[in-house]
N, C-alpha and C. Protein backbone atom coordinates (compact mmCIF):
# COMPACT_ATOMS: atom_id res chain seq x y z
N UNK A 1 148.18 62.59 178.19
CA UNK A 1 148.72 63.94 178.26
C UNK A 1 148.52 64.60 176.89
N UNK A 2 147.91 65.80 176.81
CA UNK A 2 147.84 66.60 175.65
C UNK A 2 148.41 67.69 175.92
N UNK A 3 148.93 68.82 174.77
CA UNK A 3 149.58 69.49 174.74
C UNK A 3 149.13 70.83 173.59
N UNK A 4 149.63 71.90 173.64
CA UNK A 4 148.98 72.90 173.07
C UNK A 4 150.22 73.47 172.09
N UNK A 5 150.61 73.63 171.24
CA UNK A 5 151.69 74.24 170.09
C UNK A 5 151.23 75.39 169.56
N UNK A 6 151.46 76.26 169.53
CA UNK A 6 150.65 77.74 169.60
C UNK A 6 151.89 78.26 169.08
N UNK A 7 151.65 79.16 167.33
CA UNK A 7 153.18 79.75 166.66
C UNK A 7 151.86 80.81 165.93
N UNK A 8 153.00 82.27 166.17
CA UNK A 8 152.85 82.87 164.77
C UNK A 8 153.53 82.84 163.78
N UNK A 9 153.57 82.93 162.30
CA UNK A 9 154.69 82.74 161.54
C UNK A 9 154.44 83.73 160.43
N UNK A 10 155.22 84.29 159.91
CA UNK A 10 154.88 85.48 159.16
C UNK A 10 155.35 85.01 157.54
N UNK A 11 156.45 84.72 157.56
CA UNK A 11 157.33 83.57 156.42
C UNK A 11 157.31 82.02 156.09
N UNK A 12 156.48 81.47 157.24
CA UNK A 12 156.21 79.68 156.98
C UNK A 12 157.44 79.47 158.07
N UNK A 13 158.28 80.21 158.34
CA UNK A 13 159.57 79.62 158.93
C UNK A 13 159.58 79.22 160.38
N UNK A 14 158.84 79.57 161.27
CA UNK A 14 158.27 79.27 162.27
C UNK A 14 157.27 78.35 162.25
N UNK A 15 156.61 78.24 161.30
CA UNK A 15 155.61 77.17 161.04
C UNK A 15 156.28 76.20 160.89
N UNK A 16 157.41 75.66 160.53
CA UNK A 16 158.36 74.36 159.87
C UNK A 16 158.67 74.21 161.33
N UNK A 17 159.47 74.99 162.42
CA UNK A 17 160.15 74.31 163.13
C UNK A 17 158.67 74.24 164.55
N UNK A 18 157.97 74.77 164.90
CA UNK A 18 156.43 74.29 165.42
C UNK A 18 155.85 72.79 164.84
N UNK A 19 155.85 72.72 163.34
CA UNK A 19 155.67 71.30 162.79
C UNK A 19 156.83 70.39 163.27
N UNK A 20 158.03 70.38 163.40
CA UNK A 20 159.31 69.31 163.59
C UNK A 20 159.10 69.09 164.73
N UNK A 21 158.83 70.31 166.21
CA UNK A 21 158.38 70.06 167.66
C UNK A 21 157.65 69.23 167.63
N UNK A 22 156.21 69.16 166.98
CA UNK A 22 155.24 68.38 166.81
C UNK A 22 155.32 67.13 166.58
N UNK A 23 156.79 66.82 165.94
CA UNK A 23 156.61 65.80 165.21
C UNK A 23 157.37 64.75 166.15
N UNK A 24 158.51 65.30 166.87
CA UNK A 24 159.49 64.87 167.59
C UNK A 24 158.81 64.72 169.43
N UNK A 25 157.26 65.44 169.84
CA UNK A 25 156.61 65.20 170.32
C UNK A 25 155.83 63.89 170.24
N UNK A 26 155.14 63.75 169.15
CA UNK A 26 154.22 62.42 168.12
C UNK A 26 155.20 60.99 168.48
N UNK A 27 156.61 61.61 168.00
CA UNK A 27 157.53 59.90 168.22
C UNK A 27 157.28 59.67 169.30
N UNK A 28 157.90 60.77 170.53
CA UNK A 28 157.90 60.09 171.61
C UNK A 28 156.16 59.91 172.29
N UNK A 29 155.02 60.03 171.40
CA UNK A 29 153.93 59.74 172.23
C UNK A 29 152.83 60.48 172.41
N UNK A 30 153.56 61.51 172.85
CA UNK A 30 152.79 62.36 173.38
C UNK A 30 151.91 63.29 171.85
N UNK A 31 150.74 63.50 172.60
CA UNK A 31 149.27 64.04 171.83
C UNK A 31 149.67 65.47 171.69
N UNK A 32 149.85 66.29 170.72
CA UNK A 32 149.73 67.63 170.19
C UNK A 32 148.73 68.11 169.47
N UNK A 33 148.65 69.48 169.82
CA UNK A 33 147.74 70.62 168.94
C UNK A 33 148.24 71.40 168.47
N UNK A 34 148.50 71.56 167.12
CA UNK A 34 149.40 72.73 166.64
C UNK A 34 148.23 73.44 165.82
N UNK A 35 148.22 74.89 166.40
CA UNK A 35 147.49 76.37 165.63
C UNK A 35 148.34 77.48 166.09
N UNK A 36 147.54 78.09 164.76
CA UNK A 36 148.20 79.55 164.38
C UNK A 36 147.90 80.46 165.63
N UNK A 37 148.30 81.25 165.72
CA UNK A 37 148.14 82.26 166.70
C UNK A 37 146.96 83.53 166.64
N UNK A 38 146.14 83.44 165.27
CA UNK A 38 145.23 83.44 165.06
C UNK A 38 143.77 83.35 165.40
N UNK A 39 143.99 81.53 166.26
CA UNK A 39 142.88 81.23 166.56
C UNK A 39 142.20 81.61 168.19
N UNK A 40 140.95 81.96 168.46
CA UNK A 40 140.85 82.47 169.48
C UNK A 40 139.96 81.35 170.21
N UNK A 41 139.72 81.64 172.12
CA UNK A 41 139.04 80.60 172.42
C UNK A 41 138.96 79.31 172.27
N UNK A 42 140.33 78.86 172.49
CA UNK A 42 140.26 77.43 172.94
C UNK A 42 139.66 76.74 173.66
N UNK A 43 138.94 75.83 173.52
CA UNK A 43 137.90 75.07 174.58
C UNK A 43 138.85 73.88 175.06
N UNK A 44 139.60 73.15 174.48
CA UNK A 44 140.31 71.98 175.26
C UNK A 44 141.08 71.89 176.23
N UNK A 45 140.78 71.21 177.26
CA UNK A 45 141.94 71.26 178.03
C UNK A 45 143.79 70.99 177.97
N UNK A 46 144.59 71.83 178.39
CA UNK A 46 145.82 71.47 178.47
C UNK A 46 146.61 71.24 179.23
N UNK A 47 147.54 69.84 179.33
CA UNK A 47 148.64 69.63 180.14
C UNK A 47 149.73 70.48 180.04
N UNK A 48 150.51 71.12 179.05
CA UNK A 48 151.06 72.24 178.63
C UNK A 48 151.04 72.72 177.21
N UNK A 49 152.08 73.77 177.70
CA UNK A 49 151.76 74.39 176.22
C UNK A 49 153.16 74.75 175.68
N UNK A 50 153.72 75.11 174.76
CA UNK A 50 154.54 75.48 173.09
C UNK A 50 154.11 76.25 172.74
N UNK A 51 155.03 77.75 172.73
CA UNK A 51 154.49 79.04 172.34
C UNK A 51 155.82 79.54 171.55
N UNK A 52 155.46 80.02 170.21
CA UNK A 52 156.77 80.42 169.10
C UNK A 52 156.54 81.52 168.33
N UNK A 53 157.14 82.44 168.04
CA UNK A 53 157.09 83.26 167.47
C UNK A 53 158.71 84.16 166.43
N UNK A 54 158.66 84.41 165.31
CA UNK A 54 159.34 85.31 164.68
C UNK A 54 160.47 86.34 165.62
N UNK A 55 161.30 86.67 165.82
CA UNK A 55 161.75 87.37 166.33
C UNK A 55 161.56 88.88 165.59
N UNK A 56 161.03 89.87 165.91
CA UNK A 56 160.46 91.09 165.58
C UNK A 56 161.46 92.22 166.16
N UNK A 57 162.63 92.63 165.92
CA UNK A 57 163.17 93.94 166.52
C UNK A 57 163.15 93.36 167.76
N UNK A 58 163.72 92.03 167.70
CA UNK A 58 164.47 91.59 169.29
C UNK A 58 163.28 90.85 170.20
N UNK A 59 161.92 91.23 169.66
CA UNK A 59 161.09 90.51 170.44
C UNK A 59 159.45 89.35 169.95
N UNK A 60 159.23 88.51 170.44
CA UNK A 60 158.02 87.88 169.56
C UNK A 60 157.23 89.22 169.15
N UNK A 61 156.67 88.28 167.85
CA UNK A 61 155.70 89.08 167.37
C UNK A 61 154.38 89.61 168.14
N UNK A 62 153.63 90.66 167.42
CA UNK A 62 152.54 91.13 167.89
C UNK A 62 151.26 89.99 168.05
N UNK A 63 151.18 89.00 167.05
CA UNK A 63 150.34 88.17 166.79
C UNK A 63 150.56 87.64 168.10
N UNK A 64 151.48 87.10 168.63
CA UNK A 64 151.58 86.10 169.68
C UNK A 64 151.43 86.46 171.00
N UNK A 65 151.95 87.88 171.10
CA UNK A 65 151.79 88.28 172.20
C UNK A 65 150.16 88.94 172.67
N UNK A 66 149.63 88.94 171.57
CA UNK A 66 148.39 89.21 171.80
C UNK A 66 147.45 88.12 172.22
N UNK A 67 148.16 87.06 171.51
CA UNK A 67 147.32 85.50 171.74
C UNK A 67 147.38 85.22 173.45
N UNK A 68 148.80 85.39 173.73
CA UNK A 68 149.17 85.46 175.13
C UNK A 68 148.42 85.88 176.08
N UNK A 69 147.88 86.92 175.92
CA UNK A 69 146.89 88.24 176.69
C UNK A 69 146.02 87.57 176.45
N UNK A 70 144.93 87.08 175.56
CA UNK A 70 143.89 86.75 175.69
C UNK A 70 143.73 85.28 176.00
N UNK A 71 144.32 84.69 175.52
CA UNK A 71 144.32 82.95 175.95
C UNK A 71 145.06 82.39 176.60
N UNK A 72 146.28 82.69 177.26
CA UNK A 72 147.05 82.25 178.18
C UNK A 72 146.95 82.58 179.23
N UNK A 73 146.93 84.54 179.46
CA UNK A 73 147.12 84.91 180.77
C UNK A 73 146.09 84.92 181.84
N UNK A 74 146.31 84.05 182.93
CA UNK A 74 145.77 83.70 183.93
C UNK A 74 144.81 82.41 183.51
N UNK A 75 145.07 81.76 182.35
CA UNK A 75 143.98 80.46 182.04
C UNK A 75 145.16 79.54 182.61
N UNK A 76 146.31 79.73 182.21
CA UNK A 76 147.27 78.70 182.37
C UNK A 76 148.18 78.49 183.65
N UNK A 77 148.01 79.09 184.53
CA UNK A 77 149.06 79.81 185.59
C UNK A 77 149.35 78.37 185.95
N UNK A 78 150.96 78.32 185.81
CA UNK A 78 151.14 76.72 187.09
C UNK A 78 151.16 75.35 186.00
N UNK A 79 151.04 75.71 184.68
CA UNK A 79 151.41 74.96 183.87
C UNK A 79 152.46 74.70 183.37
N UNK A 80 153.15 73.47 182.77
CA UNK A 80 154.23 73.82 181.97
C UNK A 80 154.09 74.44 180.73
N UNK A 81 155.45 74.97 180.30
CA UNK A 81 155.39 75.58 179.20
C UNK A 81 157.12 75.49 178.48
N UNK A 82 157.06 75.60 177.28
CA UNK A 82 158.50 75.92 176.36
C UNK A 82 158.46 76.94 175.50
N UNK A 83 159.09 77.59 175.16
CA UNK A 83 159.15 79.25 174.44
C UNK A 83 160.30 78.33 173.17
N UNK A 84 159.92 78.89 172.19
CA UNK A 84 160.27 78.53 170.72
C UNK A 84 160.44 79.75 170.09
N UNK A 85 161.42 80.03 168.98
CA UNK A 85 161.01 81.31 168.02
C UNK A 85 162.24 80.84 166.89
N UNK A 86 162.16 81.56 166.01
CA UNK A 86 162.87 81.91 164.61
C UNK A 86 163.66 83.21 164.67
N UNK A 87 164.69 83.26 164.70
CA UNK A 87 165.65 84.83 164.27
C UNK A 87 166.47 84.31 162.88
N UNK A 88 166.97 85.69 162.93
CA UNK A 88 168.12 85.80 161.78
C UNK A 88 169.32 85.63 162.41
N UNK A 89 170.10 84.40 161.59
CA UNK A 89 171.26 84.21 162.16
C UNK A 89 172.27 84.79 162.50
N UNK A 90 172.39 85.56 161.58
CA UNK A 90 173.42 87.23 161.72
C UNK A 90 172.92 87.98 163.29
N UNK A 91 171.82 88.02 163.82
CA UNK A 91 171.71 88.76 164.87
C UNK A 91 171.92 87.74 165.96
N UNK A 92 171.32 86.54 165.59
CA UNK A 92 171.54 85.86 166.66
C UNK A 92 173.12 85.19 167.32
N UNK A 93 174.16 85.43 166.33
CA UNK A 93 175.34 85.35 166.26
C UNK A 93 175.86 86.52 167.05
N UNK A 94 175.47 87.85 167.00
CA UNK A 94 175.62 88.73 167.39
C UNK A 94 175.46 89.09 169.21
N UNK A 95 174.48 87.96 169.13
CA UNK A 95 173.87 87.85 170.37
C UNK A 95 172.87 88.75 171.21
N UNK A 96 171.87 89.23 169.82
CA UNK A 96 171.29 89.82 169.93
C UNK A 96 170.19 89.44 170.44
N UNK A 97 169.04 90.16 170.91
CA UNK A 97 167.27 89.15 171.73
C UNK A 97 166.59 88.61 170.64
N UNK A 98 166.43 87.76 171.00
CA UNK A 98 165.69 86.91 170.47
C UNK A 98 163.92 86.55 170.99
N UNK A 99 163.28 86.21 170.13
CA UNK A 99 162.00 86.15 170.52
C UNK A 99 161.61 84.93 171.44
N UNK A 100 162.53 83.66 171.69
CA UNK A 100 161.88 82.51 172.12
C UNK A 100 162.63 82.98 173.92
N UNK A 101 163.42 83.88 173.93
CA UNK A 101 164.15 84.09 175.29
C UNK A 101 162.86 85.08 175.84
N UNK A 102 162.61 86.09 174.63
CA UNK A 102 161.63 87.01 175.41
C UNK A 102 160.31 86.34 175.71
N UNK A 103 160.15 85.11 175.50
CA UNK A 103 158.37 84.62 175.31
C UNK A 103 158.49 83.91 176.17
N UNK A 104 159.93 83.51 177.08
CA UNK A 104 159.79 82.81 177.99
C UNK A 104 160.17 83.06 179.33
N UNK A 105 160.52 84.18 179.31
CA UNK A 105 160.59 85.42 180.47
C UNK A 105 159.13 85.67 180.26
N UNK A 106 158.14 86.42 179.40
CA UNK A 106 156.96 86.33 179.83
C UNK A 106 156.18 85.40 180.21
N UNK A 107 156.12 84.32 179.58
CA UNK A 107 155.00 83.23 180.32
C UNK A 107 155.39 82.96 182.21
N UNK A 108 156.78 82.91 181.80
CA UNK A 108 157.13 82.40 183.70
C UNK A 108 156.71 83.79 184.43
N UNK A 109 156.89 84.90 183.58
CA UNK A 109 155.90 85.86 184.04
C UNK A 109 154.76 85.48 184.89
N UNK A 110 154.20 84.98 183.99
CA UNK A 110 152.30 84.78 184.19
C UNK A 110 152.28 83.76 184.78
N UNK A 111 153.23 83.26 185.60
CA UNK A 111 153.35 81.96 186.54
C UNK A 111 153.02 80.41 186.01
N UNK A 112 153.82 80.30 184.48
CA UNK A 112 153.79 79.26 183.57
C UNK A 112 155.10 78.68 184.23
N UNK A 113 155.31 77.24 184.67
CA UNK A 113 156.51 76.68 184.72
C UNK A 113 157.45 76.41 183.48
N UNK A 114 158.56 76.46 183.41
CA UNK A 114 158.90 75.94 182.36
C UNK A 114 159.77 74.81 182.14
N UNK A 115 159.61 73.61 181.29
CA UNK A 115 159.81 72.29 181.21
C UNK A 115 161.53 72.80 180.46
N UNK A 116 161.91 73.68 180.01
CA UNK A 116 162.94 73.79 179.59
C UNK A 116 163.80 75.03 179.32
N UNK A 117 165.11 75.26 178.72
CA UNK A 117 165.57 76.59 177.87
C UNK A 117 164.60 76.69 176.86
N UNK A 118 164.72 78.17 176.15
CA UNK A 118 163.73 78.42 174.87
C UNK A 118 164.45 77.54 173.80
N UNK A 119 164.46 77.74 173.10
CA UNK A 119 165.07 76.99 171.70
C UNK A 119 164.84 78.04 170.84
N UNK A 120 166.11 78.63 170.05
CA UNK A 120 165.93 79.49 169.04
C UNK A 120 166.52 79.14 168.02
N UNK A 121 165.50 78.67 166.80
CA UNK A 121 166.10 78.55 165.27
C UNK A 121 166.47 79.61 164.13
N UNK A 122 167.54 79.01 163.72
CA UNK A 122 168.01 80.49 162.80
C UNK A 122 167.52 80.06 161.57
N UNK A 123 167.06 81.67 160.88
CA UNK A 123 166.53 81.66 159.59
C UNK A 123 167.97 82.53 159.15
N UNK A 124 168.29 82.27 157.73
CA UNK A 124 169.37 82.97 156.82
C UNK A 124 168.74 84.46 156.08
N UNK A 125 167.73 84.17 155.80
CA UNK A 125 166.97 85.63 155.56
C UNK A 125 166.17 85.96 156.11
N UNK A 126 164.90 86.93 156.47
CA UNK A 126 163.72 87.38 156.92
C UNK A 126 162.54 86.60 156.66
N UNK A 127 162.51 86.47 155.04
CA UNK A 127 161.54 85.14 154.43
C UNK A 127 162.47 83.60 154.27
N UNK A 128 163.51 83.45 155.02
CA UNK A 128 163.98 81.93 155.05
C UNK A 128 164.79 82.14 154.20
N UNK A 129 165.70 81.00 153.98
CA UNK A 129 165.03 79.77 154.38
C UNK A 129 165.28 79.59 155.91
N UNK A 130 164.90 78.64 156.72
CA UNK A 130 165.40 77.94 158.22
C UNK A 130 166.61 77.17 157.64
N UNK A 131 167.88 77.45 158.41
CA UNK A 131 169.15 76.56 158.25
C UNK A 131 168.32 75.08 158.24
N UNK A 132 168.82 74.26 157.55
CA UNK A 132 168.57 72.64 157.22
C UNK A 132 168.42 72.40 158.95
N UNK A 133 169.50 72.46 159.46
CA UNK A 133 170.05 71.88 160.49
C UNK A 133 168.92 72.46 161.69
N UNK A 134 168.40 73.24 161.83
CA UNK A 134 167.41 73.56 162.51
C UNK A 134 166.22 73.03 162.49
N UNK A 135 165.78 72.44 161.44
CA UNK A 135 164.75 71.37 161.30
C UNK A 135 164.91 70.13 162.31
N UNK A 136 165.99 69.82 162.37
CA UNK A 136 166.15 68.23 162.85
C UNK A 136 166.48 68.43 164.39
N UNK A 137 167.05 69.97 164.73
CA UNK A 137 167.19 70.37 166.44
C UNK A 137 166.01 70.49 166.23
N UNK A 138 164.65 71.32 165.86
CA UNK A 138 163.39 71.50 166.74
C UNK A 138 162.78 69.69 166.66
N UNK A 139 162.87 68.95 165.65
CA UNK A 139 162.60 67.37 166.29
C UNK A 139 163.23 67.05 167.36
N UNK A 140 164.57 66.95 167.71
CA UNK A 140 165.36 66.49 168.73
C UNK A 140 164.67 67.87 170.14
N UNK A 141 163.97 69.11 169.96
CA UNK A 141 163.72 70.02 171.14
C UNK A 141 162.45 69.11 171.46
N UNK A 142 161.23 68.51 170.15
CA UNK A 142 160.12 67.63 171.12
C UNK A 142 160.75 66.72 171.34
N UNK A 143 161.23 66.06 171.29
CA UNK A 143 161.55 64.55 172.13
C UNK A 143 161.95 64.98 173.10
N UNK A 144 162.79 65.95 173.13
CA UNK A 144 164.07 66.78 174.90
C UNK A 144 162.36 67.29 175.59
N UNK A 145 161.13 67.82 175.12
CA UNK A 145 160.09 68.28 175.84
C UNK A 145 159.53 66.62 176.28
N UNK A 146 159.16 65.80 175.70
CA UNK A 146 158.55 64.44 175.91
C UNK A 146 159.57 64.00 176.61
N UNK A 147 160.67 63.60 176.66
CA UNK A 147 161.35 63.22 178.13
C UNK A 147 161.32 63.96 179.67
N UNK A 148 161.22 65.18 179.47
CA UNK A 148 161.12 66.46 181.05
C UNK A 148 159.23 66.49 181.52
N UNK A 149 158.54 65.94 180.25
CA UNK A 149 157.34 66.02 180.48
C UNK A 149 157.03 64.44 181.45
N UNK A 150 157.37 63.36 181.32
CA UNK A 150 157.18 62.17 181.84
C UNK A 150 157.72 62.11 183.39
């Protein structure tokens, strides 16, 4: 089983908790690909995919959702999938939208199953840091994906 980890990150802070998924994926086994949202035309095949993004004025970023449109929609239909993102804790306390809720209302959109809830990590500022403690939930979110995936 391989798997696809797909983040934009504007601050590194989304990049840290995409790396801990990865990593907490790796224990339990399972094969990952982690890239930027950047990259276009993927040729490998995927069993599912990990899609994360910044929370932007309540919603993923532009980077990701563009990645979405061109490399996800309609390549993936009927796959699993998990929605990931980074907010500010102050809003997310607030209970304000968050980007990993909105990224995963779109993929099930595009007829992506999903292996789980989103998972949203709080950052303390805009450029970080990620709360400590959010590091070690996105390890404990891949292992919770590598158990629903088996």
């Amino acid at each position: 089983m391989k798997g696809l980890i797909v983040y934009h990150s504007r601050w590194g802070n989304c990049e840290k908790i995409a790396g801990q998924i990865a990593k907490g994926l790796k224990e339990a086994g399972i094969e990952t690909e982690l890239v930027d949202s950047g990259r276009r035309n993927l040729s490998a095949e995927y069993d599912f995919i990990l899609v994360g993004s910044p929370t932007r004025f309540g919603n993923a970023s532009r980077p990701i959702r563009r990645f979405i449109a061109h490399e996800i929609s309609g390549k993936m239909s009927g796959k699993p999938f998990a929605a990931f993102g980074t907010g500010l804790l102050r809003f997310r306390e607030k209970g304000q939208p968050q980007s990993a809720t909105r990224l995963h209302s779109l993929l099930e959109g595009l007829g992506l199953k999903p292996i789980s809830e989103p998972f949203s990590a709080a950052v303390l500022r805009t450029s970080g840091p990620t709360a400590e403690v959010e590091l070690e939930n996105a390890r404990r979110y891949g292992l919770e994906i590598a158990s629903r995936l088996r």
